[in-house]
N, C-alpha and C. Protein backbone atom coordinates (compact mmCIF):
# COMPACT_ATOMS: atom_id res chain seq x y z
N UNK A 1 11.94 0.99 -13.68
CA UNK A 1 11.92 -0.29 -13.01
C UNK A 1 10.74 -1.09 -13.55
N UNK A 2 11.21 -2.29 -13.90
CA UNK A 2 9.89 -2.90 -14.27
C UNK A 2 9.08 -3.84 -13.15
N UNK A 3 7.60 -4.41 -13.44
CA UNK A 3 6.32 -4.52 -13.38
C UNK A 3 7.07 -5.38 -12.20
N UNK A 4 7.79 -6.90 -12.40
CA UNK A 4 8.17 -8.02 -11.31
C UNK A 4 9.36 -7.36 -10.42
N UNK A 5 10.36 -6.56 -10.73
CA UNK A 5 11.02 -6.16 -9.48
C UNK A 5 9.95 -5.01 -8.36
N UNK A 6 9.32 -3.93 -9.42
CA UNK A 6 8.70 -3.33 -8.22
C UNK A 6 7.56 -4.49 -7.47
N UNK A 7 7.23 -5.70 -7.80
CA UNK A 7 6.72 -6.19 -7.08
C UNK A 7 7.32 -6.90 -6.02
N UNK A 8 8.36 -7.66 -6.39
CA UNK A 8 9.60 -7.93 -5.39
C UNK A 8 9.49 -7.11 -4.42
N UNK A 9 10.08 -6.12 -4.43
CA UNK A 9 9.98 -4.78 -3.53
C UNK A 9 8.96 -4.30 -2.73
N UNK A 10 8.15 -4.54 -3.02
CA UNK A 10 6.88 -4.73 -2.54
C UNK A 10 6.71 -5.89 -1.60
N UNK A 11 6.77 -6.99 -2.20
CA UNK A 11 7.14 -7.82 -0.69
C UNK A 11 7.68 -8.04 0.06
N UNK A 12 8.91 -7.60 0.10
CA UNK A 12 9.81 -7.41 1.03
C UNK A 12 9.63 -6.34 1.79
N UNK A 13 9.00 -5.33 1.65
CA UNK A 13 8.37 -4.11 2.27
C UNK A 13 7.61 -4.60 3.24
N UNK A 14 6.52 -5.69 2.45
CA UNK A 14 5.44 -6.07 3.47
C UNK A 14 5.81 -7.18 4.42
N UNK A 15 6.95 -7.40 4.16
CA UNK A 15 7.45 -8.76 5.08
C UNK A 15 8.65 -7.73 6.61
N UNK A 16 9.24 -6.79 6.09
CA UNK A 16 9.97 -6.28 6.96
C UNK A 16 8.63 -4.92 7.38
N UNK A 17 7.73 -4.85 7.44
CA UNK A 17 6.35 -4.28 8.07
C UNK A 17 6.06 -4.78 8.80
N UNK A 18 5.61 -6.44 8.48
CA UNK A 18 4.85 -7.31 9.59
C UNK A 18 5.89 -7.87 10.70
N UNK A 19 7.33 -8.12 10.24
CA UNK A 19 8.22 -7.82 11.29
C UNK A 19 8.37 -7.15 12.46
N UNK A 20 8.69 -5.55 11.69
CA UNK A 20 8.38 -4.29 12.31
C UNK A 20 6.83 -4.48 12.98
N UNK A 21 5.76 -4.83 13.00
CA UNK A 21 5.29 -4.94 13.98
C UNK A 21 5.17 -5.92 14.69
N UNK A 22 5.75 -7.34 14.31
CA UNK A 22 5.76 -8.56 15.37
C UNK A 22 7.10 -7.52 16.04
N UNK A 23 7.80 -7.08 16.36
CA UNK A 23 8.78 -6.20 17.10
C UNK A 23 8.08 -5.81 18.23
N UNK A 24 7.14 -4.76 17.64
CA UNK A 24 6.36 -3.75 18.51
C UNK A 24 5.33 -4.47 19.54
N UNK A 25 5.13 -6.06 18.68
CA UNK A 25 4.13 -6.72 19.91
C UNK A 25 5.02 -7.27 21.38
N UNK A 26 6.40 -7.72 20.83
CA UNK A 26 7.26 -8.48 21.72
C UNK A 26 7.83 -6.98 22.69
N UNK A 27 8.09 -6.06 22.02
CA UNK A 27 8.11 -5.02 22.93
C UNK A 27 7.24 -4.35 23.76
N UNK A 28 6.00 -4.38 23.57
CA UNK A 28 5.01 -3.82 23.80
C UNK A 28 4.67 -4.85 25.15
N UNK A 29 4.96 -6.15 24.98
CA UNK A 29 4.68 -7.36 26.73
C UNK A 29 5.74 -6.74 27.45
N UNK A 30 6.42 -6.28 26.73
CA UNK A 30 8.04 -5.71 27.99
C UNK A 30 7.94 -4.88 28.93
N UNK A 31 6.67 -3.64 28.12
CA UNK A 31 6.26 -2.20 28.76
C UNK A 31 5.64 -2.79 30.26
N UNK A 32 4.58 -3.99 29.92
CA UNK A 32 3.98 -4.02 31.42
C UNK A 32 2.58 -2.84 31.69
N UNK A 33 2.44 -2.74 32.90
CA UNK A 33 1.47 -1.79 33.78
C UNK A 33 1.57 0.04 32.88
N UNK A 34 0.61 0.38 31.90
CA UNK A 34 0.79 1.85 31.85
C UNK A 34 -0.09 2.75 33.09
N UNK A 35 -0.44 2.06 34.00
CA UNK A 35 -0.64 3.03 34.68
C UNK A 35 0.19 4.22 35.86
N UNK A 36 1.27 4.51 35.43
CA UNK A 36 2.40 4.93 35.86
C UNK A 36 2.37 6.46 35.51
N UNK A 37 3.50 7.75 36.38
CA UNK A 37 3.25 8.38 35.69
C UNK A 37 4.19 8.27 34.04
N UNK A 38 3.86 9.41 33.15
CA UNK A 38 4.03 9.64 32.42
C UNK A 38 5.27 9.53 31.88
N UNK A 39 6.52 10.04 32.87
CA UNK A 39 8.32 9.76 32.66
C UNK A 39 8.21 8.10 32.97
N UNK A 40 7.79 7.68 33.42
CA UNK A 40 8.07 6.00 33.41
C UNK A 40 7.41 4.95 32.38
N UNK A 41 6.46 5.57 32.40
CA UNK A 41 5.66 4.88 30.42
C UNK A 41 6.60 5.52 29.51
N UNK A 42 7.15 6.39 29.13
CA UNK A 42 8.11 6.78 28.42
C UNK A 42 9.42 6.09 28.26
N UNK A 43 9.77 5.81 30.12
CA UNK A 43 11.28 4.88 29.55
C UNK A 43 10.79 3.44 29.45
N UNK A 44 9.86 3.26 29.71
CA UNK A 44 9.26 1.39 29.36
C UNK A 44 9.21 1.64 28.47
N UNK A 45 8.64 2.67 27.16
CA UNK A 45 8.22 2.47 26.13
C UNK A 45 9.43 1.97 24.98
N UNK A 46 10.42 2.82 25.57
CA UNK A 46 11.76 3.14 24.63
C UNK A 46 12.81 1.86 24.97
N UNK A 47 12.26 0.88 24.40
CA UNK A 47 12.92 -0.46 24.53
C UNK A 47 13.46 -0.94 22.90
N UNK A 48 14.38 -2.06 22.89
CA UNK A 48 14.85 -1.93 21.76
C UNK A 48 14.46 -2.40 20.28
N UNK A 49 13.42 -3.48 21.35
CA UNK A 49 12.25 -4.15 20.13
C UNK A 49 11.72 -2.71 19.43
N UNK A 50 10.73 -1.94 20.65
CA UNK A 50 9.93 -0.97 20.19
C UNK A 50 10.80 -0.09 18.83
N UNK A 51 12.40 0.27 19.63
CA UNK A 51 12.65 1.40 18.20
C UNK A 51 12.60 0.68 17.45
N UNK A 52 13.19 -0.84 17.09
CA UNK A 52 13.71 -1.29 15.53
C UNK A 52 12.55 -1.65 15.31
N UNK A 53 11.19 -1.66 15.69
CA UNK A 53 9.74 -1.92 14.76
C UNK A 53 9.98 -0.43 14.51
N UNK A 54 9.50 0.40 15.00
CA UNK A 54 9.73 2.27 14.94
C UNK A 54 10.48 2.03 13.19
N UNK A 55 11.37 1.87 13.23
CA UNK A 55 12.81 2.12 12.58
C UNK A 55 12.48 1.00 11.43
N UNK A 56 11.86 0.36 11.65
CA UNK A 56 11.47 -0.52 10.87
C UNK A 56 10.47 -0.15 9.48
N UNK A 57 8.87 0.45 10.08
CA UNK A 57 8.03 0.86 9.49
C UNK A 57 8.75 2.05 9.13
N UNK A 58 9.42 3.10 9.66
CA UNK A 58 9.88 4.37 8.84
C UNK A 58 10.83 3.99 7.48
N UNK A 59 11.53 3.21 7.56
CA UNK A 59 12.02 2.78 6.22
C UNK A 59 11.15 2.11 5.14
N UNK A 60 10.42 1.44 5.78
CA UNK A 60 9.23 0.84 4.79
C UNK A 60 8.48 1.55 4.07
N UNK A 61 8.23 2.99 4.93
CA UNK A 61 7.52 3.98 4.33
C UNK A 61 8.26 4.99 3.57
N UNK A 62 9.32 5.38 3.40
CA UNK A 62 10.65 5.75 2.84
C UNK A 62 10.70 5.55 1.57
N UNK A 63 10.53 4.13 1.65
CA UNK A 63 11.19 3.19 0.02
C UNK A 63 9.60 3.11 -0.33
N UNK A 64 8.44 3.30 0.38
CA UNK A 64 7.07 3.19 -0.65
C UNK A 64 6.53 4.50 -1.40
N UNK A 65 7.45 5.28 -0.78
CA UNK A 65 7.35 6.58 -1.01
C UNK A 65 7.51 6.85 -2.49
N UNK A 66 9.12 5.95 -2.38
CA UNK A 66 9.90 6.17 -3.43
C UNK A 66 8.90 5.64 -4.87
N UNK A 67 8.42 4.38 -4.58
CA UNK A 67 8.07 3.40 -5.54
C UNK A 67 6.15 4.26 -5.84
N UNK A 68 6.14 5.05 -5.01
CA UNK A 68 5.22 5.93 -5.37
C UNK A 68 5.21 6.81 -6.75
N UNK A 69 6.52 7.25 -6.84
CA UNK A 69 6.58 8.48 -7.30
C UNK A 69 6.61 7.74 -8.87
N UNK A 70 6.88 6.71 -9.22
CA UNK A 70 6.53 6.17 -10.19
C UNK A 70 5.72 4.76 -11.11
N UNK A 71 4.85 4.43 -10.01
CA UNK A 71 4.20 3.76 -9.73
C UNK A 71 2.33 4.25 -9.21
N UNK A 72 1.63 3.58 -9.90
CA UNK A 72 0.10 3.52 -9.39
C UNK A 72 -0.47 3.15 -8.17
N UNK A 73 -0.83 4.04 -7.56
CA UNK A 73 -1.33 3.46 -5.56
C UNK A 73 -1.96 2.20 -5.69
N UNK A 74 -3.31 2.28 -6.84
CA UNK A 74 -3.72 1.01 -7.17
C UNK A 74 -3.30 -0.15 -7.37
N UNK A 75 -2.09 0.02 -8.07
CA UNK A 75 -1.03 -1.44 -8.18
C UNK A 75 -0.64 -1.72 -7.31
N UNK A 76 0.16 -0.66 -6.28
CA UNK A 76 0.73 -0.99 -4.73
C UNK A 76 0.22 -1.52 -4.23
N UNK A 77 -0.62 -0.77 -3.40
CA UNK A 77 -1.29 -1.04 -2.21
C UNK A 77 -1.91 -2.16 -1.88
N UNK A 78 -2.72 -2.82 -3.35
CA UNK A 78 -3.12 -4.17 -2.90
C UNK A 78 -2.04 -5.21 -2.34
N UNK A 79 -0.73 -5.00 -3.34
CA UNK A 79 0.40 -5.98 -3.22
C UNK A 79 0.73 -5.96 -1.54
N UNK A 80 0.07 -4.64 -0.25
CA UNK A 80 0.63 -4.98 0.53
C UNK A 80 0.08 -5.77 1.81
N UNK A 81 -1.71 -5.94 1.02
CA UNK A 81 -2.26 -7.27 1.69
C UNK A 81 -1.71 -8.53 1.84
N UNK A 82 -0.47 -8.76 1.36
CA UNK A 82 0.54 -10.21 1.41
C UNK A 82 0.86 -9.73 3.35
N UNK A 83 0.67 -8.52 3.84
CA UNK A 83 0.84 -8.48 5.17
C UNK A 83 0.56 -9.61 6.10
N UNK A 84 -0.78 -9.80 5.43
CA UNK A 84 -2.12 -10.80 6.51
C UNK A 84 -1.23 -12.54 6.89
N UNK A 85 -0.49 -12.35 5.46
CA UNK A 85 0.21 -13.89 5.24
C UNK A 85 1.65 -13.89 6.32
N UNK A 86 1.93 -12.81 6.20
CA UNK A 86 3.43 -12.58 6.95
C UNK A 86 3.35 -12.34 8.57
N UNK A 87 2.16 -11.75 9.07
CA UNK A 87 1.72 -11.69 9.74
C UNK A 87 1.17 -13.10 10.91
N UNK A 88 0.64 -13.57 10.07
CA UNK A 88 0.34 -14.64 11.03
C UNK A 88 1.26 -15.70 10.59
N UNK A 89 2.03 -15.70 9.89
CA UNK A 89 3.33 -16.84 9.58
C UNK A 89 3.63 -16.40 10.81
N UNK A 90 4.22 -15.31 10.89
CA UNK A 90 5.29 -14.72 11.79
C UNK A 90 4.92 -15.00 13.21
N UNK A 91 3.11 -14.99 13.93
CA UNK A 91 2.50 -14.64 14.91
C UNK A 91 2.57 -15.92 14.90
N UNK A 92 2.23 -17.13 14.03
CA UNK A 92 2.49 -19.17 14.13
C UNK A 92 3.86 -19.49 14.88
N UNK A 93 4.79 -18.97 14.49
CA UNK A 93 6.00 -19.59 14.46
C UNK A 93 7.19 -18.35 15.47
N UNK A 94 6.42 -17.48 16.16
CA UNK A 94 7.57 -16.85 16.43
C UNK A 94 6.69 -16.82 18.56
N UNK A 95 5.05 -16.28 18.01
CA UNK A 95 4.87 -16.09 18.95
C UNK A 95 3.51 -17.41 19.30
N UNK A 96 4.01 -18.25 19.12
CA UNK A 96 3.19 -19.20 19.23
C UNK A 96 1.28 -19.27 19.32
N UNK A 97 1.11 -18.38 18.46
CA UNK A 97 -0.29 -18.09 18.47
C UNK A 97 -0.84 -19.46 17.58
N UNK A 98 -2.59 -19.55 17.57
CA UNK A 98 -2.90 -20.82 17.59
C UNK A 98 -3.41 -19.90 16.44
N UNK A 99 -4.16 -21.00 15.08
CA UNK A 99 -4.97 -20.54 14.06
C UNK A 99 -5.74 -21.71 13.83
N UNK A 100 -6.93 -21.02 13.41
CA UNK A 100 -8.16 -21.48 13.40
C UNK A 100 -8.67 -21.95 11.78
N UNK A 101 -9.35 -22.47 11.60
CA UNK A 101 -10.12 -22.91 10.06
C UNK A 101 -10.38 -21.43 9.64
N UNK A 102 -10.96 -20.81 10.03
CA UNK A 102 -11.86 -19.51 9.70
C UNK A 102 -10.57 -18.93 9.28
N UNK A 103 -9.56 -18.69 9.87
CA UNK A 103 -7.74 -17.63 9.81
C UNK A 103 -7.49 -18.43 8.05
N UNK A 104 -7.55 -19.42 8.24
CA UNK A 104 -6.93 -20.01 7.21
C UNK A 104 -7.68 -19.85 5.93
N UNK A 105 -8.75 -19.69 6.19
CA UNK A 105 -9.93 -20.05 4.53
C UNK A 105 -9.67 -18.03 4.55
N UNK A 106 -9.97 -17.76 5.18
CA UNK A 106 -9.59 -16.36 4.72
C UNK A 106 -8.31 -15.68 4.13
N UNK A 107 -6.89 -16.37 4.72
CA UNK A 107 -6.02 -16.23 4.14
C UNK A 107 -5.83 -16.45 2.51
N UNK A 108 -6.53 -17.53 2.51
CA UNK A 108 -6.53 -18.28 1.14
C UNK A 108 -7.05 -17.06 0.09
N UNK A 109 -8.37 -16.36 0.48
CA UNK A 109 -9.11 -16.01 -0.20
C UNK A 109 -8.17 -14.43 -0.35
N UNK A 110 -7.40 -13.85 0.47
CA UNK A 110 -6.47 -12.39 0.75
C UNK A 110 -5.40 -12.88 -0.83
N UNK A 111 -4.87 -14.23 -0.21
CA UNK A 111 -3.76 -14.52 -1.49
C UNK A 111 -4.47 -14.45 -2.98
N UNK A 112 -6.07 -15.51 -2.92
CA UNK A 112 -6.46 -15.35 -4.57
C UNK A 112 -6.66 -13.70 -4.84
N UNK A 113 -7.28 -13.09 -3.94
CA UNK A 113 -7.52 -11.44 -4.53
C UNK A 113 -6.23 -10.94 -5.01
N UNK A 114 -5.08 -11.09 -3.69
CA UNK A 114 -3.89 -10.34 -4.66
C UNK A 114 -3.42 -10.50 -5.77
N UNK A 115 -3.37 -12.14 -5.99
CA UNK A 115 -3.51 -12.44 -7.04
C UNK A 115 -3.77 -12.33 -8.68
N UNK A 116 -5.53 -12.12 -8.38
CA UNK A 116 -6.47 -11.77 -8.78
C UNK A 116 -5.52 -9.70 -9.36
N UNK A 117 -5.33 -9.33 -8.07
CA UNK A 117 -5.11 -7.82 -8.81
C UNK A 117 -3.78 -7.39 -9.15
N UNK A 118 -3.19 -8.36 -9.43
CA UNK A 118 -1.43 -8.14 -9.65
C UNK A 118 -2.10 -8.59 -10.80
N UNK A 119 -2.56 -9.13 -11.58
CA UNK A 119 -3.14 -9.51 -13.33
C UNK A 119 -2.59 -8.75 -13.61
């Protein structure tokens, strides 16, 4: 596989990640009060947001596995700081979170590094 599809792949990894956990946040307001016993935090927990983030990150980690076995961690792993971007796209526009100057000049600076190490 060459250099631009495993990178492709790579972002789409990190985009259905930050998904998989905007999932786990919208599920996670559902749970409510954990101070309960133990069988009732269990069936709050097991909601349907929660599995498909669950189900989400296990495939993500599946297919990085894969792109492991012929591929450099070093090359990866940076590619999956594009998280930070997907992440708060996702946290702007889904869960109406506010962003700040400081969110933004830092973003900027996450994109030039990846950038910077995809060279």
């Amino acid at each position: 596989m060459d250099k631009i599809t495993t990178i492709l792949i790579m972002i789409l990894l990190t985009f259905f990640s930050s998904l998989g956990m905007l999932l786990l946040k919208i599920g996670s307001k559902k749970i409510g009060s954990l101070k309960q016993k133990i069988s009732t935090i269990i069936l709050k927990i097991i909601n349907l947001y929660i599995i498909i983030g669950v189900l989400l990150y296990l495939g993500v980690s599946v297919i990085f596995i894969w792109l492991l076995q012929t591929n450099e961690l070093s090359f990866l792993y940076p590619i999956t700081a594009i998280n930070y971007f997907f992440i708060i796209a996702l946290s702007v526009i889904v869960l109406k979170e506010k962003m700040n100057i400081n969110k933004w000049i830092g973003l900027i600076f996450i994109v030039f590094g990846i950038t910077l190490l995809s060279l």
